[in-house]
Protein backbone atom coordinates (compact mmCIF):
# COMPACT_ATOMS: atom_id res chain seq x y z
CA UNK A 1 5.58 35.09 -25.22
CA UNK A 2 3.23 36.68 -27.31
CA UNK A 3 1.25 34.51 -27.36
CA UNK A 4 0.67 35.19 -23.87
CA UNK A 5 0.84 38.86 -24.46
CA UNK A 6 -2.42 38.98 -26.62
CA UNK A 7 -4.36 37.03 -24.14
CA UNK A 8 -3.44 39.38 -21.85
CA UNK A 9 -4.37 42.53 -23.74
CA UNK A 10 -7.37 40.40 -25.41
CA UNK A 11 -9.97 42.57 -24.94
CA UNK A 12 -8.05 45.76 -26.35
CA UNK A 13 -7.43 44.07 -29.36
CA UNK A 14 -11.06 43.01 -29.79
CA UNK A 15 -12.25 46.55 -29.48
CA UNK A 16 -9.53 47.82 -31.47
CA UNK A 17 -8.36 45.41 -34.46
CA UNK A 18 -10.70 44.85 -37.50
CA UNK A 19 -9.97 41.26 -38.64
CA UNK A 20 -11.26 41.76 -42.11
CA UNK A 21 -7.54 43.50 -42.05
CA UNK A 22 -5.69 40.73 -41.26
CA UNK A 23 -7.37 37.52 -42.02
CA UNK A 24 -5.82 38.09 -45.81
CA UNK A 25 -2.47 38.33 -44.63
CA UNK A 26 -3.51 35.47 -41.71
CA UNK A 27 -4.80 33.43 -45.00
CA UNK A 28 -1.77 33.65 -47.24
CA UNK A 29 0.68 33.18 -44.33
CA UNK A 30 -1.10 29.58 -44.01
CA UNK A 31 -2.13 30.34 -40.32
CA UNK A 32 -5.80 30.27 -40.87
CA UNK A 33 -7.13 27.31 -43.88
CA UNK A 34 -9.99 27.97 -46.04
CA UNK A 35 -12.78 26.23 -43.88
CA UNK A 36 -11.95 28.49 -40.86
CA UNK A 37 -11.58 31.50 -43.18
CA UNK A 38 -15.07 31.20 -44.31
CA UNK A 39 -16.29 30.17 -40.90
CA UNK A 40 -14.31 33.89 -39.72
CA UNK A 41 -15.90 35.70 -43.02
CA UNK A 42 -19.70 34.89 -42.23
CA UNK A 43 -19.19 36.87 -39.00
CA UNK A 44 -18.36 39.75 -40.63
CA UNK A 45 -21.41 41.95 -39.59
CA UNK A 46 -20.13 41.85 -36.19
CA UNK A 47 -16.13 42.94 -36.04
CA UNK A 48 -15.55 42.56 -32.61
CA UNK A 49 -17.04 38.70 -32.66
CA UNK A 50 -15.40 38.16 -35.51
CA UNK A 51 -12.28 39.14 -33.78
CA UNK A 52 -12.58 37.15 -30.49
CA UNK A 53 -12.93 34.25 -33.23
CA UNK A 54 -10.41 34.82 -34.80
CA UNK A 55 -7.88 34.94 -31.38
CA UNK A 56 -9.88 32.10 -30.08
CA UNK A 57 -8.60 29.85 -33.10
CA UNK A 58 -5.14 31.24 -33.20
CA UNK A 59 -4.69 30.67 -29.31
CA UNK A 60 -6.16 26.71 -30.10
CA UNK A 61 -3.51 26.78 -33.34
CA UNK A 62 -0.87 24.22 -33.48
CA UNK A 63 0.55 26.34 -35.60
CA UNK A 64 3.93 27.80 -33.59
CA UNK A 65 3.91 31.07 -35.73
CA UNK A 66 -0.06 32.36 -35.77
CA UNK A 67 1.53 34.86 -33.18
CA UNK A 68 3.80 35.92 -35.12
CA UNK A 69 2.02 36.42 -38.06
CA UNK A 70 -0.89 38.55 -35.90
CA UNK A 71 1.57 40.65 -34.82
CA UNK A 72 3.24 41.14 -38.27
CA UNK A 73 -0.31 41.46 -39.89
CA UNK A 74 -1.21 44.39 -36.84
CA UNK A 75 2.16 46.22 -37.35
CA UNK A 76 1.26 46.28 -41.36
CA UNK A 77 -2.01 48.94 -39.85
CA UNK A 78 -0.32 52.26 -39.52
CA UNK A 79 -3.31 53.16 -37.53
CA UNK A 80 -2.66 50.58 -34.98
CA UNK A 81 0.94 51.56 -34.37
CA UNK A 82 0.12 52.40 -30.62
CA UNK A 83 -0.66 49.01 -30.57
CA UNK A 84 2.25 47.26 -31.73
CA UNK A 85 4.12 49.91 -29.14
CA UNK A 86 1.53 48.69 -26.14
CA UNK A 87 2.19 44.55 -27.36
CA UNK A 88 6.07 45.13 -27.34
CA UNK A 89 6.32 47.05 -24.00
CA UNK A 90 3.86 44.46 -22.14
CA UNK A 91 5.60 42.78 -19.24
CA UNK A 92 3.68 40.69 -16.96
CA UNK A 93 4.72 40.87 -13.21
CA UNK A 94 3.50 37.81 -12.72
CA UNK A 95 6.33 36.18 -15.14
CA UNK A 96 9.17 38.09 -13.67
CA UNK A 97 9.88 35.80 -10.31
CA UNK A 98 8.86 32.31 -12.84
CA UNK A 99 12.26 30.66 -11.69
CA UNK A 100 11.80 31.70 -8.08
CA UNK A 101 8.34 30.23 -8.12
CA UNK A 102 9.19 26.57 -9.82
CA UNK A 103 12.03 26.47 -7.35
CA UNK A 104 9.91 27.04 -4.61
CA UNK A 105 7.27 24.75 -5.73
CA UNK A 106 9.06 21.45 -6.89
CA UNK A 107 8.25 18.72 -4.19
CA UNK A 108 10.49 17.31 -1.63
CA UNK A 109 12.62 14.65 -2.49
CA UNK A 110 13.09 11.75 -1.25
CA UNK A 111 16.38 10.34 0.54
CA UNK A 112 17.80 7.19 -1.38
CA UNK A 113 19.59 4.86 1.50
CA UNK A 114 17.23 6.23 4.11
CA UNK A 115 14.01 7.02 2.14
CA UNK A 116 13.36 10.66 4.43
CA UNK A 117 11.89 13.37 2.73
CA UNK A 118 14.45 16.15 2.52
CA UNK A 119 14.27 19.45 0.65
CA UNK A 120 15.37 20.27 -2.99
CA UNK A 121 17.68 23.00 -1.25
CA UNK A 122 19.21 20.04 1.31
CA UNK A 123 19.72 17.93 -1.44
CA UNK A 124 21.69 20.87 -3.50
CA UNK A 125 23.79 21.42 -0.08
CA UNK A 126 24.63 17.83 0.05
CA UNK A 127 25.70 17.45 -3.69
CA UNK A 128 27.89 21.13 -3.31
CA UNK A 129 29.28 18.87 -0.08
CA UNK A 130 30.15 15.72 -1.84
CA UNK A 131 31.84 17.57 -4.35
CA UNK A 132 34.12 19.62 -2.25
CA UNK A 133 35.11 16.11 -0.82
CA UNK A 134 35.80 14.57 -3.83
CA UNK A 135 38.15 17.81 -4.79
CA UNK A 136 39.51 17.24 -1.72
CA UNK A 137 40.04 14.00 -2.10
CA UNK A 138 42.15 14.61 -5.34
CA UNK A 139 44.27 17.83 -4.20
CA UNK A 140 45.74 15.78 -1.11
């Protein structure tokens, strides 16, 4: 999730984060290596390149904690403290209806014994159906 919450706010942390502040901490946490740490350092005249650099290698890390680590190595900036507030009260809209949306997008399946296409929600029915007959089946 935050990973997807500093794409989304990308361009304020470009303009606001210096990286020389946190590729040390980025370094010594093992989420950036020495070649790309050089690579990041010979940018240095220009912060805000530097920057989208830097995010453009974390967001291409394998690494399952470089988000982490950005956010603990922003929070350790007093300065940027309305940052770390903006970061943790992001919410996307788009993310809030994600189940609704894969439910309503999963194809049709198809019928075993007859092979007709019927609907995910048919299919659900008829399971909810067989069950109640096999309770049935067992209270009688």
């Amino acid at each position: 999730m935050l990973k997807l919450k500093f794409k989304k706010l990308h361009s304020t942390v470009v303009n606001n984060v210096n990286p020389a502040n946190v590729l040390d901490f980025l370094f010594q946490e093992e989420v950036v290596g020495d070649v790309d740490m050089r690579a990041l350092v010979k940018i240095r005249d220009d912060p805000q390149q530097q920057c989208k650099e830097l995010l453009a290698l974390l967001h291409t890390s394998e690494n399952p904690q470089a988000f982490v680590q950005l956010y603990l190595a922003i929070k350790q900036e007093p300065q940027l403290k309305w940052l770390i507030e903006r970061i943790d009260k992001y919410t996307d809209p788009s993310l809030i209806d994600v189940p609704q949306q894969e439910q309503q997008q999963q194809p049709p399946s198809i019928s075993e014994p007859t092979g007709e296409f019927v609907s995910r929600e048919e299919t659900v029915q008829w399971y909810q159906l067989s069950i109640t007959e096999i309770d049935m089946r067992f209270t009688i």
